[in-house]
N, C-alpha and C. Protein backbone atom coordinates (compact mmCIF):
# COMPACT_ATOMS: atom_id res chain seq x y z
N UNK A 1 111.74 112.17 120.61
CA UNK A 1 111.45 111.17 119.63
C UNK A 1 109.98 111.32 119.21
N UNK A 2 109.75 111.29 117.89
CA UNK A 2 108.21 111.35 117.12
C UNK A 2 107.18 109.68 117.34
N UNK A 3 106.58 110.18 117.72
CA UNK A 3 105.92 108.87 118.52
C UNK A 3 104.59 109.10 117.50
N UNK A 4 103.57 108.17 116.73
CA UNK A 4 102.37 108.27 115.98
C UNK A 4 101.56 107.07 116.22
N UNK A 5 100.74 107.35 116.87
CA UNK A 5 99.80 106.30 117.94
C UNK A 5 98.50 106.49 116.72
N UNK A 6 97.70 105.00 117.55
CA UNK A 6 96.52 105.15 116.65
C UNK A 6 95.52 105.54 116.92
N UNK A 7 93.98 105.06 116.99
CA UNK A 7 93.12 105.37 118.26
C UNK A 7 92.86 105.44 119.24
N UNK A 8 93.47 104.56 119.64
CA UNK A 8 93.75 104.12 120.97
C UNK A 8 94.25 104.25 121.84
N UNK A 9 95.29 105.15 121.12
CA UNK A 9 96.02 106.33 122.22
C UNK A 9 95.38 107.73 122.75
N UNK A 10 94.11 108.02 122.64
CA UNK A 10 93.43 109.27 122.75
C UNK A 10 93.77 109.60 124.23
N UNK A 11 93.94 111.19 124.09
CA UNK A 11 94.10 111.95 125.53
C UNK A 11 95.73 112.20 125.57
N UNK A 12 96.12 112.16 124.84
CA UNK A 12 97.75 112.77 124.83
C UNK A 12 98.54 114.19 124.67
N UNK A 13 97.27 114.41 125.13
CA UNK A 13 97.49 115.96 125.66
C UNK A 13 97.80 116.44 124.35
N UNK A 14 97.78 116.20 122.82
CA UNK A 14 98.56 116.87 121.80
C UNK A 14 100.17 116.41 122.02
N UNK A 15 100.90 115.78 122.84
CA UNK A 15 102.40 115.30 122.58
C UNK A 15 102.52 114.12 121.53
N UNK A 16 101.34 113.23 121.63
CA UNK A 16 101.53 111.90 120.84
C UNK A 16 100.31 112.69 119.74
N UNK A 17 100.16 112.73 118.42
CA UNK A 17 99.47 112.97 117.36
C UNK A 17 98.85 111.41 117.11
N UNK A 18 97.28 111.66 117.43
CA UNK A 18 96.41 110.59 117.22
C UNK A 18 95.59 110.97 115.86
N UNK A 19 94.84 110.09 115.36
CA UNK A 19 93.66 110.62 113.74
C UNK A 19 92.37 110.95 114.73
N UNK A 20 91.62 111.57 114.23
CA UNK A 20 90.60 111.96 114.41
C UNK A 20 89.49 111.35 114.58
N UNK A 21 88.85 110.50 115.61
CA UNK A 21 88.18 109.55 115.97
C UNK A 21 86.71 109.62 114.60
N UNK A 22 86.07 110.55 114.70
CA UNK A 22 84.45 110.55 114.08
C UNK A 22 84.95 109.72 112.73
N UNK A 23 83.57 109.99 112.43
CA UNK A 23 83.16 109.48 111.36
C UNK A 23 82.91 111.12 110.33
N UNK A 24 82.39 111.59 110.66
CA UNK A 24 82.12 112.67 110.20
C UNK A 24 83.55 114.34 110.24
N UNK A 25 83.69 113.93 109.59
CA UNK A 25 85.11 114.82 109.14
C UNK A 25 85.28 115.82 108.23
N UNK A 26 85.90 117.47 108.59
CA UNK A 26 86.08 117.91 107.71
C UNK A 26 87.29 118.14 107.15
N UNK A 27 86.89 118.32 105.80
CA UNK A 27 88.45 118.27 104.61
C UNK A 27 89.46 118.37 105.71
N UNK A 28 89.86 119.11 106.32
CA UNK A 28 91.33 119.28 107.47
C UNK A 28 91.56 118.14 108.06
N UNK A 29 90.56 117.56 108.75
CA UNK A 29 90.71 116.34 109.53
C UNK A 29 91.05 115.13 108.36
N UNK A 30 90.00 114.89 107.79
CA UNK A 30 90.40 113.58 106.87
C UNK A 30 91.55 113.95 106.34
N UNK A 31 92.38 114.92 105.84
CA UNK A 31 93.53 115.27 105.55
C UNK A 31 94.75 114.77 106.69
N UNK A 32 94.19 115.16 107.69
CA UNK A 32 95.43 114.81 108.91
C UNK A 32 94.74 113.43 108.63
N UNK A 33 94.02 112.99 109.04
CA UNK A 33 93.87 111.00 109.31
C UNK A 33 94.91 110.47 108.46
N UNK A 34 94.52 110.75 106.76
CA UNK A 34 95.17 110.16 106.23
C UNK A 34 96.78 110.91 105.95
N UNK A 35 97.50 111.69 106.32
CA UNK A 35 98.81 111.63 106.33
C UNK A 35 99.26 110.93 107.69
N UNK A 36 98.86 110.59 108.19
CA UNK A 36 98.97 109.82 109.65
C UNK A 36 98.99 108.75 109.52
N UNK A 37 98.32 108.04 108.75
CA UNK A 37 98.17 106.73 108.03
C UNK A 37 99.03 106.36 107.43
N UNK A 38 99.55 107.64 106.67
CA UNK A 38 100.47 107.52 105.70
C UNK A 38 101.72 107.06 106.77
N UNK A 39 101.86 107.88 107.57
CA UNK A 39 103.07 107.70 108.68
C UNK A 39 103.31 106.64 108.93
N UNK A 40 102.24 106.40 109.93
CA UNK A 40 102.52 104.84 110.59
C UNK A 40 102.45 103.74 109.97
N UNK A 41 101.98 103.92 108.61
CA UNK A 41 102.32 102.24 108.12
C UNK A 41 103.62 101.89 107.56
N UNK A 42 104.32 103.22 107.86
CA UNK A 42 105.67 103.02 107.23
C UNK A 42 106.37 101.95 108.56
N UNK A 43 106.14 102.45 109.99
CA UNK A 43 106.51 101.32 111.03
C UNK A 43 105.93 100.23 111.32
N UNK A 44 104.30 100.12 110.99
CA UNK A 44 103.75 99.03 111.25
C UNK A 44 104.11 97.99 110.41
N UNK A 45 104.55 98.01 108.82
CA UNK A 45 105.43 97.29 108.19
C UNK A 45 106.67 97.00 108.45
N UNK A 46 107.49 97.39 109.15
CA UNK A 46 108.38 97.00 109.50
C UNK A 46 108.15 96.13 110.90
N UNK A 47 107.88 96.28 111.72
CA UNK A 47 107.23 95.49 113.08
C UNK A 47 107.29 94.21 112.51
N UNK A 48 105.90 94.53 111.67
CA UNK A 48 105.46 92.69 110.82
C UNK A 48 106.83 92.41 110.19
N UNK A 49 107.16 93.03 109.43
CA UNK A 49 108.38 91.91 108.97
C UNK A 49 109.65 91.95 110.15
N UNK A 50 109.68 92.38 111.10
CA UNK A 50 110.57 91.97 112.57
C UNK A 50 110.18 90.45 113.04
N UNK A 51 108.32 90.53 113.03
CA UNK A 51 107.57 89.32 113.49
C UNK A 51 107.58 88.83 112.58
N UNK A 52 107.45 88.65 111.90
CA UNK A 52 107.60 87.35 110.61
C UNK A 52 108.82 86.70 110.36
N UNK A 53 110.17 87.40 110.59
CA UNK A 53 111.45 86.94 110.69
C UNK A 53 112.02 86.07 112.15
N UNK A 54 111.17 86.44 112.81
CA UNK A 54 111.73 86.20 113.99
C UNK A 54 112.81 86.10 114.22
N UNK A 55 113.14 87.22 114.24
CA UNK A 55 114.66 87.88 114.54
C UNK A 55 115.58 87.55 115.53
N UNK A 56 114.12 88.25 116.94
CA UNK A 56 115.33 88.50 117.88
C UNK A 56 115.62 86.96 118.46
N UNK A 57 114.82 86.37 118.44
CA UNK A 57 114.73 84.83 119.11
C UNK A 57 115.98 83.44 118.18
N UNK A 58 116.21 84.20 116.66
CA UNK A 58 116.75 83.11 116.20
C UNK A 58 118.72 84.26 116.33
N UNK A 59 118.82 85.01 116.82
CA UNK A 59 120.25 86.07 116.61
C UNK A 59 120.72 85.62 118.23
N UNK A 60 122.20 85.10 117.75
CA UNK A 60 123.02 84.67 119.37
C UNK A 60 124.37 85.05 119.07
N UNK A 61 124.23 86.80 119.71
CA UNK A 61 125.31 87.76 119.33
C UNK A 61 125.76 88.72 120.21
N UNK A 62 125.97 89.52 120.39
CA UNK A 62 125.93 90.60 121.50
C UNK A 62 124.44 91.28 121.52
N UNK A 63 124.23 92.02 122.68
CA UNK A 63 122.72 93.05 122.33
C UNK A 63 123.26 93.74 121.41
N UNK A 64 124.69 94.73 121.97
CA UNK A 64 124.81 95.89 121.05
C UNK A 64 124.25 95.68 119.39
N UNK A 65 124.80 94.44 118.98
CA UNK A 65 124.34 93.82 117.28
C UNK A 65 123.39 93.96 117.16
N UNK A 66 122.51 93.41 118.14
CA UNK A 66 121.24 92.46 117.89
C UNK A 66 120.39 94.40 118.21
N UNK A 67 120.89 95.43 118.86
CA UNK A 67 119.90 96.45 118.91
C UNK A 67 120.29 97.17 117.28
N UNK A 68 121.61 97.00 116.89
CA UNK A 68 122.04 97.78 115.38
C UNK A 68 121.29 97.15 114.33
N UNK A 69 121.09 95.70 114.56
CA UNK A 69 120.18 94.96 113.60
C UNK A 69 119.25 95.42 113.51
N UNK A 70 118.29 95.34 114.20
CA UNK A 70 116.82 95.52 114.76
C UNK A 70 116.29 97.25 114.13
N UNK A 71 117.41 97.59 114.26
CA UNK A 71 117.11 99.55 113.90
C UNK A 71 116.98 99.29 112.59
N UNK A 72 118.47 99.12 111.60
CA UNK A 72 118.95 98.67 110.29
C UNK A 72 117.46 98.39 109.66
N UNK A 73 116.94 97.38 110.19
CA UNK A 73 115.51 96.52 109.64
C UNK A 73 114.30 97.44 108.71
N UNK A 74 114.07 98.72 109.96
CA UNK A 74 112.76 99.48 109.44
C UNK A 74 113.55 100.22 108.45
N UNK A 75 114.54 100.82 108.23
CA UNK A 75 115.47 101.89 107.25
C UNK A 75 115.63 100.70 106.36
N UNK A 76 116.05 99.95 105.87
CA UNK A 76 115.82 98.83 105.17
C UNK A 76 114.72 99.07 103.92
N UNK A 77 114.35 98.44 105.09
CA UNK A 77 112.47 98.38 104.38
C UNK A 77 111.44 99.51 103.75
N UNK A 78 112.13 100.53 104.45
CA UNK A 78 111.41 101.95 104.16
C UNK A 78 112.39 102.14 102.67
N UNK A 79 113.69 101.95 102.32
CA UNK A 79 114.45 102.50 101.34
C UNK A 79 114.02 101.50 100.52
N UNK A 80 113.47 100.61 100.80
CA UNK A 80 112.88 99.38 99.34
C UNK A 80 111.59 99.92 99.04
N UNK A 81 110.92 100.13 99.88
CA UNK A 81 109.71 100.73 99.18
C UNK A 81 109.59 101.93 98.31
């Protein structure tokens, strides 16, 4: 599974793809930061609207549903944008 951490994940041996901490960057790097950026805000938008719905707390169903829901959500959201 593709896992895209932020800063804060540093030291991942290269398995988890982090952005490039400095400030001082060349063209390659600010290139990776921002397609990385690009990445993860495609999930970090979905998260927030998981938390803003409050989903799992108001759904009284099976898990199996409540895990098909929960997936459904970010593919959703990604095909509206």
């Amino acid at each position: 599974m593709k896992c895209w951490a932020d800063k804060a994940y540093q030291g991942g041996d290269g398995i988890i793809p982090v952005p490039f901490p400095s400030l001082r960057l060349k063209l390659r790097q600010r290139r990776h930061n921002s397609t990385h950026a690009r990445i993860r805000c495609l999930g970090e938008q979905a998260m927030a609207a998981l938390k803003g719905w409050c989903l799992p707390r108001k759904l009284r169903c099976s898990s199996n549903r409540v895990t098909a829901i929960v997936k459904a959500i970010p593919a959703l959201r990604h095909a509206s944008t």
